[in-house]
Protein backbone atom coordinates (compact mmCIF):
# COMPACT_ATOMS: atom_id res chain seq x y z
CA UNK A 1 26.79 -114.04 183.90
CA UNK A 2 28.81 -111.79 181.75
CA UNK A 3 27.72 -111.16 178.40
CA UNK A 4 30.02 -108.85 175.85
CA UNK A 5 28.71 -106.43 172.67
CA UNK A 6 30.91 -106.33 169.85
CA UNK A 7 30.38 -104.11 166.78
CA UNK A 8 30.21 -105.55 163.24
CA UNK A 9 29.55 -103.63 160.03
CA UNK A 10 26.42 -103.23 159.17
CA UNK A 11 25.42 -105.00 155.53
CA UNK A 12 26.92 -102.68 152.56
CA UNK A 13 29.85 -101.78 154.92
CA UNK A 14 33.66 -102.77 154.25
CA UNK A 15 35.07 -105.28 156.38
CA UNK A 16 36.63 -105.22 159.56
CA UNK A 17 40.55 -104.59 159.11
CA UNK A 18 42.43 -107.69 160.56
CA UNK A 19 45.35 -108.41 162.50
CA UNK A 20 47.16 -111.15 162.26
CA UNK A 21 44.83 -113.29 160.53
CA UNK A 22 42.08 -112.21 163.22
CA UNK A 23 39.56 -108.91 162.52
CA UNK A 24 39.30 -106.77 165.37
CA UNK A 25 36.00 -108.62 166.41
CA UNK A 26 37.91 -111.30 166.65
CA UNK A 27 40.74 -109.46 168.88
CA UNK A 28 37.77 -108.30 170.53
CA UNK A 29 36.34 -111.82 171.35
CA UNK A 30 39.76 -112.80 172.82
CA UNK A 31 39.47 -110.21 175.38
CA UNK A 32 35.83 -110.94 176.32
CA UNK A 33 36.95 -114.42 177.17
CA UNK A 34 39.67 -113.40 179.22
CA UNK A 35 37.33 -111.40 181.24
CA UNK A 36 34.84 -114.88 181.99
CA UNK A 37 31.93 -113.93 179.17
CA UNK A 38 29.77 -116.63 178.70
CA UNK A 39 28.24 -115.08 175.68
CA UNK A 40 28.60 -112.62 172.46
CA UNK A 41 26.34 -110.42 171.28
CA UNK A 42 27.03 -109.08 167.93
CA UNK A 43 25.42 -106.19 166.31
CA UNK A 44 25.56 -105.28 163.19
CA UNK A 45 24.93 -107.49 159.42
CA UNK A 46 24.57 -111.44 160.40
CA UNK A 47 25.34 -112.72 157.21
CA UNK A 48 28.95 -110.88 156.10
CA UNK A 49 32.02 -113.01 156.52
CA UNK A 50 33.00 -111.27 159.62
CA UNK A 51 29.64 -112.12 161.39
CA UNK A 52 29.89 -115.66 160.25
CA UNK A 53 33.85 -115.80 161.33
CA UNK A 54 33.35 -114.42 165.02
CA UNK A 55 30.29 -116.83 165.35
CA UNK A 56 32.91 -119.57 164.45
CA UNK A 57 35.44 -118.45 167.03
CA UNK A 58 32.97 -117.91 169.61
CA UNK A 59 31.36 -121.21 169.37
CA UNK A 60 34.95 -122.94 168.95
CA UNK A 61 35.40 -121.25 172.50
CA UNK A 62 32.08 -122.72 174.00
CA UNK A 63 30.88 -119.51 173.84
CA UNK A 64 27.32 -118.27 173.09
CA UNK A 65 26.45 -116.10 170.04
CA UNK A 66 23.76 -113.83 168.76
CA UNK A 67 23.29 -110.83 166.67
CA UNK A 68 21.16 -107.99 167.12
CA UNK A 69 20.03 -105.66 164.49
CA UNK A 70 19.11 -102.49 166.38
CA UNK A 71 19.98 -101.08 170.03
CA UNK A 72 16.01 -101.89 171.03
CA UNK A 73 16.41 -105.66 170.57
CA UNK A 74 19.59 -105.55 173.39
CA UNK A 75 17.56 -105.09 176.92
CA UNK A 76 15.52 -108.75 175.52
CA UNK A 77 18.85 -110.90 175.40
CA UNK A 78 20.67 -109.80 179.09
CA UNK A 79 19.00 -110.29 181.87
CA UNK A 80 18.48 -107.53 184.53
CA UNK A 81 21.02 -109.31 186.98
CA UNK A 82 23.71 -109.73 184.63
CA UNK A 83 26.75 -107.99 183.70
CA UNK A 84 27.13 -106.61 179.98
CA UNK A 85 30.67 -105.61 178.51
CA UNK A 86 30.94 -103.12 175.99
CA UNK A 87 33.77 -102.74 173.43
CA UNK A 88 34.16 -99.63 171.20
CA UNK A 89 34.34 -100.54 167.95
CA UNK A 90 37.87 -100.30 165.85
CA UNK A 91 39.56 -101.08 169.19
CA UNK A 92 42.22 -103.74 169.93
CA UNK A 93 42.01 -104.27 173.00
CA UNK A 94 44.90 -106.41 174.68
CA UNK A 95 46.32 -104.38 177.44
CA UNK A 96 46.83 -106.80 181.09
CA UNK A 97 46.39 -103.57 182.76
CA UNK A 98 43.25 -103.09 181.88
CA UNK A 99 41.84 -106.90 182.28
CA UNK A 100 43.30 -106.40 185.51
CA UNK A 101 40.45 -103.27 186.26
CA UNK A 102 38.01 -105.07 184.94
CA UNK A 103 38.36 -108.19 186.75
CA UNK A 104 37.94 -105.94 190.16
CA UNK A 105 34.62 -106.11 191.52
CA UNK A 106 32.02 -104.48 190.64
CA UNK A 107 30.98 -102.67 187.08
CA UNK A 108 32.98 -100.05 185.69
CA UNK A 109 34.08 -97.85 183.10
CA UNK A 110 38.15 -97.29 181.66
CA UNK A 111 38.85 -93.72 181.95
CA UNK A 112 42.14 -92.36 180.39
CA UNK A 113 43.39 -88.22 180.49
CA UNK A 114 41.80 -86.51 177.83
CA UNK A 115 44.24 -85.34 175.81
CA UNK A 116 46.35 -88.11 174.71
CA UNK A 117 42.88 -89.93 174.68
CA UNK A 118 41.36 -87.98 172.03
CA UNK A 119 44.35 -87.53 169.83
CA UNK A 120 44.58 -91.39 169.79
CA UNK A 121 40.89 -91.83 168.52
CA UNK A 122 39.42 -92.43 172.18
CA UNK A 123 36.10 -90.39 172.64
CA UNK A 124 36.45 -87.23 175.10
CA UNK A 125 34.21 -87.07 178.45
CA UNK A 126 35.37 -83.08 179.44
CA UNK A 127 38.51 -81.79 179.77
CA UNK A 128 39.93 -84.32 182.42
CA UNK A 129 39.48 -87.63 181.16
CA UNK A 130 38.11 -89.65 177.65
CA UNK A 131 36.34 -92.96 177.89
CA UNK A 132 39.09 -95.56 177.03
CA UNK A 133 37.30 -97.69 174.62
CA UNK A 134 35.85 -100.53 177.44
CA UNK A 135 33.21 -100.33 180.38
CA UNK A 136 30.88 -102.93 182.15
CA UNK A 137 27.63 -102.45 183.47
CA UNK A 138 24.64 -103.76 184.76
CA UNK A 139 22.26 -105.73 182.85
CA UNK A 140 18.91 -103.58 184.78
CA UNK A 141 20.36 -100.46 182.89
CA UNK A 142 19.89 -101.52 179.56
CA UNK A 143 16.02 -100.40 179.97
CA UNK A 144 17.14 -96.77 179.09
CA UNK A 145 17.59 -98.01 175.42
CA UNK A 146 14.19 -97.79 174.88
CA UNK A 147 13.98 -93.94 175.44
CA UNK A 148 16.56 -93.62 172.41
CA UNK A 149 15.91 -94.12 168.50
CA UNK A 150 16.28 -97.69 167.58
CA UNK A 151 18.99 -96.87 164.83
CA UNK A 152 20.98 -95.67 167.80
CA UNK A 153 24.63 -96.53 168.16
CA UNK A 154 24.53 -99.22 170.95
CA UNK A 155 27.99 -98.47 172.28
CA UNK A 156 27.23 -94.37 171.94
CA UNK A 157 24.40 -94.92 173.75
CA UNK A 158 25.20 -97.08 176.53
CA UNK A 159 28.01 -95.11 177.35
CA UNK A 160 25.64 -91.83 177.92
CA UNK A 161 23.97 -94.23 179.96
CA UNK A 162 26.38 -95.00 182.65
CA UNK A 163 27.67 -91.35 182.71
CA UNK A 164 24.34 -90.39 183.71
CA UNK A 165 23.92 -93.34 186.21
CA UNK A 166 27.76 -92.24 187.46
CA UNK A 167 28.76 -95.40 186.38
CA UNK A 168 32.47 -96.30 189.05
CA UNK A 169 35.51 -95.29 186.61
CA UNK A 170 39.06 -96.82 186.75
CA UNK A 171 41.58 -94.81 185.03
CA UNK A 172 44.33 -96.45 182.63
CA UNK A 173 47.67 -95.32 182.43
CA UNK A 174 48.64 -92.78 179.66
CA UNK A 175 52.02 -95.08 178.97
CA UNK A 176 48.74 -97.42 177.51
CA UNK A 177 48.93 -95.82 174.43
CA UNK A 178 52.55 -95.96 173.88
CA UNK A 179 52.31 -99.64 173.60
CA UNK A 180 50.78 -101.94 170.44
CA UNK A 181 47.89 -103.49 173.25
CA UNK A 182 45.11 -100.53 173.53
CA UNK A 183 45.25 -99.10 170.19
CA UNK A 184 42.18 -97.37 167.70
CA UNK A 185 42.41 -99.04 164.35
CA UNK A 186 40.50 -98.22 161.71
CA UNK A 187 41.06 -98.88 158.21
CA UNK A 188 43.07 -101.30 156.39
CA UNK A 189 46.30 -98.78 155.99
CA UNK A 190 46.25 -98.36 160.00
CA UNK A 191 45.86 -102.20 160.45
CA UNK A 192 48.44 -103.06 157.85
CA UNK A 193 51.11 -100.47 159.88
CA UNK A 194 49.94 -101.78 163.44
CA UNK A 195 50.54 -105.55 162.26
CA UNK A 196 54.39 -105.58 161.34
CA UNK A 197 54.36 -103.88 165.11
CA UNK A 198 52.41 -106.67 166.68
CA UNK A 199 54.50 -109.05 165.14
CA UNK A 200 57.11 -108.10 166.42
CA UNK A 201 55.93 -106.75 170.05
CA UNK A 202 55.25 -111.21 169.43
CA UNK A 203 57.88 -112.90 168.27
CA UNK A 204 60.35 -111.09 170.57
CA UNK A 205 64.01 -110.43 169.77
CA UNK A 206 65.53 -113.31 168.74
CA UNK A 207 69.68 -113.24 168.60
CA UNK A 208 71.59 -114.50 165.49
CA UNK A 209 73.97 -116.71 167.06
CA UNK A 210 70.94 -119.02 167.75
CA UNK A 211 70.46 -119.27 164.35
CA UNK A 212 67.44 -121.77 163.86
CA UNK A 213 65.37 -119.62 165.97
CA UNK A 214 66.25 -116.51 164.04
CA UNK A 215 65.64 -118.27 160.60
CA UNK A 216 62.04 -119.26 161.88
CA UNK A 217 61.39 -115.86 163.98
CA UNK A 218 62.39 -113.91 160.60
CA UNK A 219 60.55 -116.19 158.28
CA UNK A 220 57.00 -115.29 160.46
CA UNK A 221 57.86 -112.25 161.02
CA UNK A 222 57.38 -111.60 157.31
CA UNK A 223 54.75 -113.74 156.44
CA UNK A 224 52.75 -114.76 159.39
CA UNK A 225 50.19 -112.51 158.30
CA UNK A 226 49.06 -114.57 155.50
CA UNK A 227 49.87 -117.94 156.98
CA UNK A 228 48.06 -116.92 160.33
CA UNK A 229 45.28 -116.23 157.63
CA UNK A 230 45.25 -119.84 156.57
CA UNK A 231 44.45 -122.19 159.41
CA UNK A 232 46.33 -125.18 157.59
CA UNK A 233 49.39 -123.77 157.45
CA UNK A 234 50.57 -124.21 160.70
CA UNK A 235 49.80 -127.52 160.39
CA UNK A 236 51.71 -127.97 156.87
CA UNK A 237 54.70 -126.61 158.58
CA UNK A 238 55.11 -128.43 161.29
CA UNK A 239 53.96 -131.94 159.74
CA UNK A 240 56.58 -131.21 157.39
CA UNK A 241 59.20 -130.57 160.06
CA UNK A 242 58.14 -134.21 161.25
CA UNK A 243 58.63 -135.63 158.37
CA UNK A 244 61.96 -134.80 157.61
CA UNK A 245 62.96 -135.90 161.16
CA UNK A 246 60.98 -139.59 160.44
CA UNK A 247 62.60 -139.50 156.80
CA UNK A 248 66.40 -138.82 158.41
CA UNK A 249 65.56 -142.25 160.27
CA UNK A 250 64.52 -143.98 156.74
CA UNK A 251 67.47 -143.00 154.63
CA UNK A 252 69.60 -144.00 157.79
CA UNK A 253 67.43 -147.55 157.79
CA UNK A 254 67.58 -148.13 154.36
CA UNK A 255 70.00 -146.32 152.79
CA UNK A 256 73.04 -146.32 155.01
CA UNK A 257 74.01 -142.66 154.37
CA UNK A 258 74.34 -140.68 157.97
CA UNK A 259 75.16 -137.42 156.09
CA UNK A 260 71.75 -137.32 154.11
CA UNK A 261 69.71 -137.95 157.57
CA UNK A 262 71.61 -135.19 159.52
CA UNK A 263 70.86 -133.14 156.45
CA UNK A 264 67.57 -133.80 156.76
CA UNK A 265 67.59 -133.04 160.40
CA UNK A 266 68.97 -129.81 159.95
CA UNK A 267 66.47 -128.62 157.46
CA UNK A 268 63.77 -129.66 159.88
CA UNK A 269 64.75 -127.25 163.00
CA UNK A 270 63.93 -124.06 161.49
CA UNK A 271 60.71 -125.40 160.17
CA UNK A 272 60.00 -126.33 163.91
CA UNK A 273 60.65 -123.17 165.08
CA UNK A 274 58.35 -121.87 162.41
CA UNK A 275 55.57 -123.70 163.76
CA UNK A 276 56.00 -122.53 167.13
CA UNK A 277 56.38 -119.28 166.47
CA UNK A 278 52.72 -119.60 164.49
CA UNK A 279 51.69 -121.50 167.75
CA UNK A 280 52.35 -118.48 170.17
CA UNK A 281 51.25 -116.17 167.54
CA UNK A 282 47.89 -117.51 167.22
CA UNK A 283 47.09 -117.19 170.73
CA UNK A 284 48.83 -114.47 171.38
CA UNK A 285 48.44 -111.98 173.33
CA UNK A 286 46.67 -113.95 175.95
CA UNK A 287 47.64 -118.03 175.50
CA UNK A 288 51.16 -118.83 177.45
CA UNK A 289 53.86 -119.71 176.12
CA UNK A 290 55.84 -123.08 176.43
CA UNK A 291 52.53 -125.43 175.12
CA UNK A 292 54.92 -126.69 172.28
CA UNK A 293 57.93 -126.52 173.19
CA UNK A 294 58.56 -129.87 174.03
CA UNK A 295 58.28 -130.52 170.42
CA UNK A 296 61.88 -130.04 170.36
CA UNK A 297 62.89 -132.94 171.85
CA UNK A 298 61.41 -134.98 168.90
CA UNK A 299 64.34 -133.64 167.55
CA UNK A 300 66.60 -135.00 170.02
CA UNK A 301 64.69 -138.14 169.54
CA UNK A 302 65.74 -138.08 166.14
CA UNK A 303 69.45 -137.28 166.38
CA UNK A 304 69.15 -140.35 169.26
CA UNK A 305 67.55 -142.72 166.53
CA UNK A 306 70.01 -141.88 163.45
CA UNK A 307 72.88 -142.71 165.96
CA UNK A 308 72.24 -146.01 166.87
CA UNK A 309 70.94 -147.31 163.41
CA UNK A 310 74.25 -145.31 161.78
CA UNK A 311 77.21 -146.77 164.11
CA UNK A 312 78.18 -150.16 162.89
CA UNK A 313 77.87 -152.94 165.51
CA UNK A 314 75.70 -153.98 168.44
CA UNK A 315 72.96 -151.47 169.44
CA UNK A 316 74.43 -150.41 172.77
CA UNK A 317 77.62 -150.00 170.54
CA UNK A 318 75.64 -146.95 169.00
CA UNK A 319 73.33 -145.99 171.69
CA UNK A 320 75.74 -144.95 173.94
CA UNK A 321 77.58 -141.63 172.09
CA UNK A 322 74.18 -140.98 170.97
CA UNK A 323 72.84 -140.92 174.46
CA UNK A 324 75.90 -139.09 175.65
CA UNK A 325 75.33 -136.33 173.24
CA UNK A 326 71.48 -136.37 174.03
CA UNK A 327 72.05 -135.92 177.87
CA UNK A 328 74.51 -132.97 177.40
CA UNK A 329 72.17 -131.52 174.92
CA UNK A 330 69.50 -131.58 177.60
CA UNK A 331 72.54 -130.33 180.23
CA UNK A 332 73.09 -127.17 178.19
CA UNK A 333 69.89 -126.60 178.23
CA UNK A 334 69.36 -126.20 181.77
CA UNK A 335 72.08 -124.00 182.09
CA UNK A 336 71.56 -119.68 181.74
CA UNK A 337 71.83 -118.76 177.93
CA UNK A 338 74.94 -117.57 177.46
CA UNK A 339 75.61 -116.02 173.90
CA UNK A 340 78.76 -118.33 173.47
CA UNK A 341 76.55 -121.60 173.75
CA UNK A 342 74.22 -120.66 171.71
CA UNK A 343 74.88 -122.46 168.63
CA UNK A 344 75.51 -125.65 170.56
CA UNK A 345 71.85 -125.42 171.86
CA UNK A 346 70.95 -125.53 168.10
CA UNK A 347 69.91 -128.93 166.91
CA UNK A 348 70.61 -128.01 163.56
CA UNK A 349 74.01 -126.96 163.86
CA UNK A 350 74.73 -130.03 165.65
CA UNK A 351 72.97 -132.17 162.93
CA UNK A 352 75.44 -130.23 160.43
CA UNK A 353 78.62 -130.82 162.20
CA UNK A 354 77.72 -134.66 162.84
CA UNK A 355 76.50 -134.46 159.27
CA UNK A 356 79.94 -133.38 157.92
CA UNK A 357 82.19 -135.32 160.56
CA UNK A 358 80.51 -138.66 159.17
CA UNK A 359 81.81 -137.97 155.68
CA UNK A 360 85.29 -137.29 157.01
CA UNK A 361 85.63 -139.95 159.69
CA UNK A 362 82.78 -142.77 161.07
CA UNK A 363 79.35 -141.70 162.98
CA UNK A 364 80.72 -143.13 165.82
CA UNK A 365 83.72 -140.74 165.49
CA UNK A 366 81.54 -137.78 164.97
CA UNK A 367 79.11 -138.95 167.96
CA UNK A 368 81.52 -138.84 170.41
CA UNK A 369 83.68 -135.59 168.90
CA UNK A 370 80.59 -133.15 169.67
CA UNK A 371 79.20 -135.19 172.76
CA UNK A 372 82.93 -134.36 173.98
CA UNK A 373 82.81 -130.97 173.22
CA UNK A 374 79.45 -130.37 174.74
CA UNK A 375 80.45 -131.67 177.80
CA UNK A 376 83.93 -129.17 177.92
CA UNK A 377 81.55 -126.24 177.41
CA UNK A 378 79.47 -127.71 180.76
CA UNK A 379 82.30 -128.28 182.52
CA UNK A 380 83.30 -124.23 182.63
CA UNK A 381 81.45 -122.57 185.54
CA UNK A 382 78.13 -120.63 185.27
CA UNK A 383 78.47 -117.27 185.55
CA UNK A 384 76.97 -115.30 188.27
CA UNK A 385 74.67 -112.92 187.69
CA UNK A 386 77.50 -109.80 189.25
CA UNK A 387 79.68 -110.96 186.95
């Protein structure tokens, strides 16, 4: 069993600085799971909001929590056959190279060269090489706490520990430190800076001429800090996204007025991409992406829905341009990006332009004027990757 140590401040200490709506125990946390811990041992105050917070997210994640006062009280909670990993505090740790190390077998301790180790806040071993923030070690060694003053720093400690037991060493890349996934953060100024990079490390470049995407990748990117912060908003977001798309198939029911539905339609994409973007974000960096994504299609369901209620006559009358459009949508989709299809990918620029075409001319009209011009754009060859 695998049991991590994470640092919280001790009671008349600030805070922890956060990113993303997480505090770097937190962050921590994440990366103890990834490496199979079964259980979290926190030391520092039990009762500050950060304590109470990473007890929430560890037991959310079926984990097991306590926290430990004093480095004397550690040896009692690990037994002498299992494995205990130890997390400098003030680092964010989220680097695949090093989960990679540590998932060899065996205990051991991250290494990186001295001097960009130091000069990014890592502490030095000699001239060759600074510890790298993260080591694992045997449960028997914890013992050796006793010798040391109970006010001792445990992670200060144990790492003298496993120097003098010649603890095995794997040594991280100095390109590590280039990157926003093994950084030193400490205080709120360094954590503010670090966010707007982790954002957008995130969210990715996304290109203008997909346009929904963009509007919800830009939107997070400036204030997914404070919604990641609030654990309802993701959930306001996207039920409001869903309600648009189920109100575009009342005012089509009731009302008779296309135009207002695909309105509605429109204004619900970017709010769906809003809500996945917070999705990936709140997992990030270790959930996958894609969980989602099929979300989409309610969209598609939607467009689908508002066609064959707004085309006059029998139902197969209107559910065939809609399903027309529906399976080239789904064609397009298949196919590599290019940056000319783009906006045809975009559910809300095709809401808009069957939106507008039903004022000029009949839904069916409009149905069948972008179903035909999806299916031109499919009907041009995909283009190799040479060319």
């Amino acid at each position: 069993m695998r049991t991590a140590l994470i640092s919280l401040p001790m009671p008349g200490e600030a805070e922890q600085p956060s990113i993303a709506g997480q505090s770097l125990a937190e962050r921590q946390l994440l990366f103890a799971r990834e490496l199979g811990c079964t259980a979290v041992i926190a030391h520092g105050g039990g009762a500050s909001g950060d304590a109470i917070a990473l007890r929430y997210a560890a037991e959310g994640a079926g984990l097991r929590f306590q926290v430990i006062t004093n480095a004397h009280a550690l040896p009692g909670a690990i037994g002498s056959g299992d494995s205990l990993l130890v997390i400098q505090p003030d680092l964010l740790p989220e680097a695949v190279q090093a989960l990679d190390l540590l998932r060899a077998e065996g205990d051991r301790m991250l290494v990186i060269s001295s001097g960009p180790g130091t000069a990014a806040g890592f502490e030095r071993i000699d001239l060759d090489r600074a510890w790298a923030g993260v080591l694992t070690m045997p449960g028997s060694w914890l013992d050796l706490l006793t010798r040391l003053p109970e006010d001792a720093a445990p992670h200060a400690a144990l790492l003298r520990i496993c120097l003098q037991k010649r603890l095995p060493e794997a040594r991280l890349g100095d390109d590590i430190l280039d990157s926003a996934s093994w950084t030193i953060i400490r205080g709120a100024e360094a954590a503010a800076s670090h966010e707007k990079r982790w954002l957008s490390v995130h969210l990715g470049v996304v290109p203008a001429h997909a346009p929904s995407r963009w509007l919800g990748s830009k939107a997070v990117a400036r204030a997914g800090a404070q919604l990641l912060a609030r654990s309802w908003s993701g959930l306001a977001i996207g039920g409001t996204a869903l309600a648009l798309l189920a109100g575009s198939i009342a005012v089509t029911l009731f009302s008779g007025v296309p135009a207002a539905a695909f309105g509605l339609l429109a204004l619900a994409v970017p709010l769906l991409e809003m809500y996945l973007a917070l999705g990936h974000l709140a997992g990030a960096p270790f959930a996958k992406r894609g969980k989602w994504h099929f979300l989409r299609h309610s969209v598609d369901a939607a467009i689908l829905a508002v066609g064959v209620l707004a085309i006059d006559g029998l139902w197969y009358r209107g559910a065939f341009p809609a399903l027309v459009l529906g399976a080239a949508l789904l064609l397009l989709d298949r196919r590599p990006t290019r940056a000319a299809e783009e906006p045809l990918r975009d559910r809300a620029i095709i809401a808009l332009a069957l939106g507008v075409m039903s004022v000029v001319t009949s839904p069916e009209i409009a149905f069948m004027a972008v179903a035909a011009l999806c299916l031109a754009v499919l009907l041009f060859p995909e283009r190799k990757p040479s060319e």
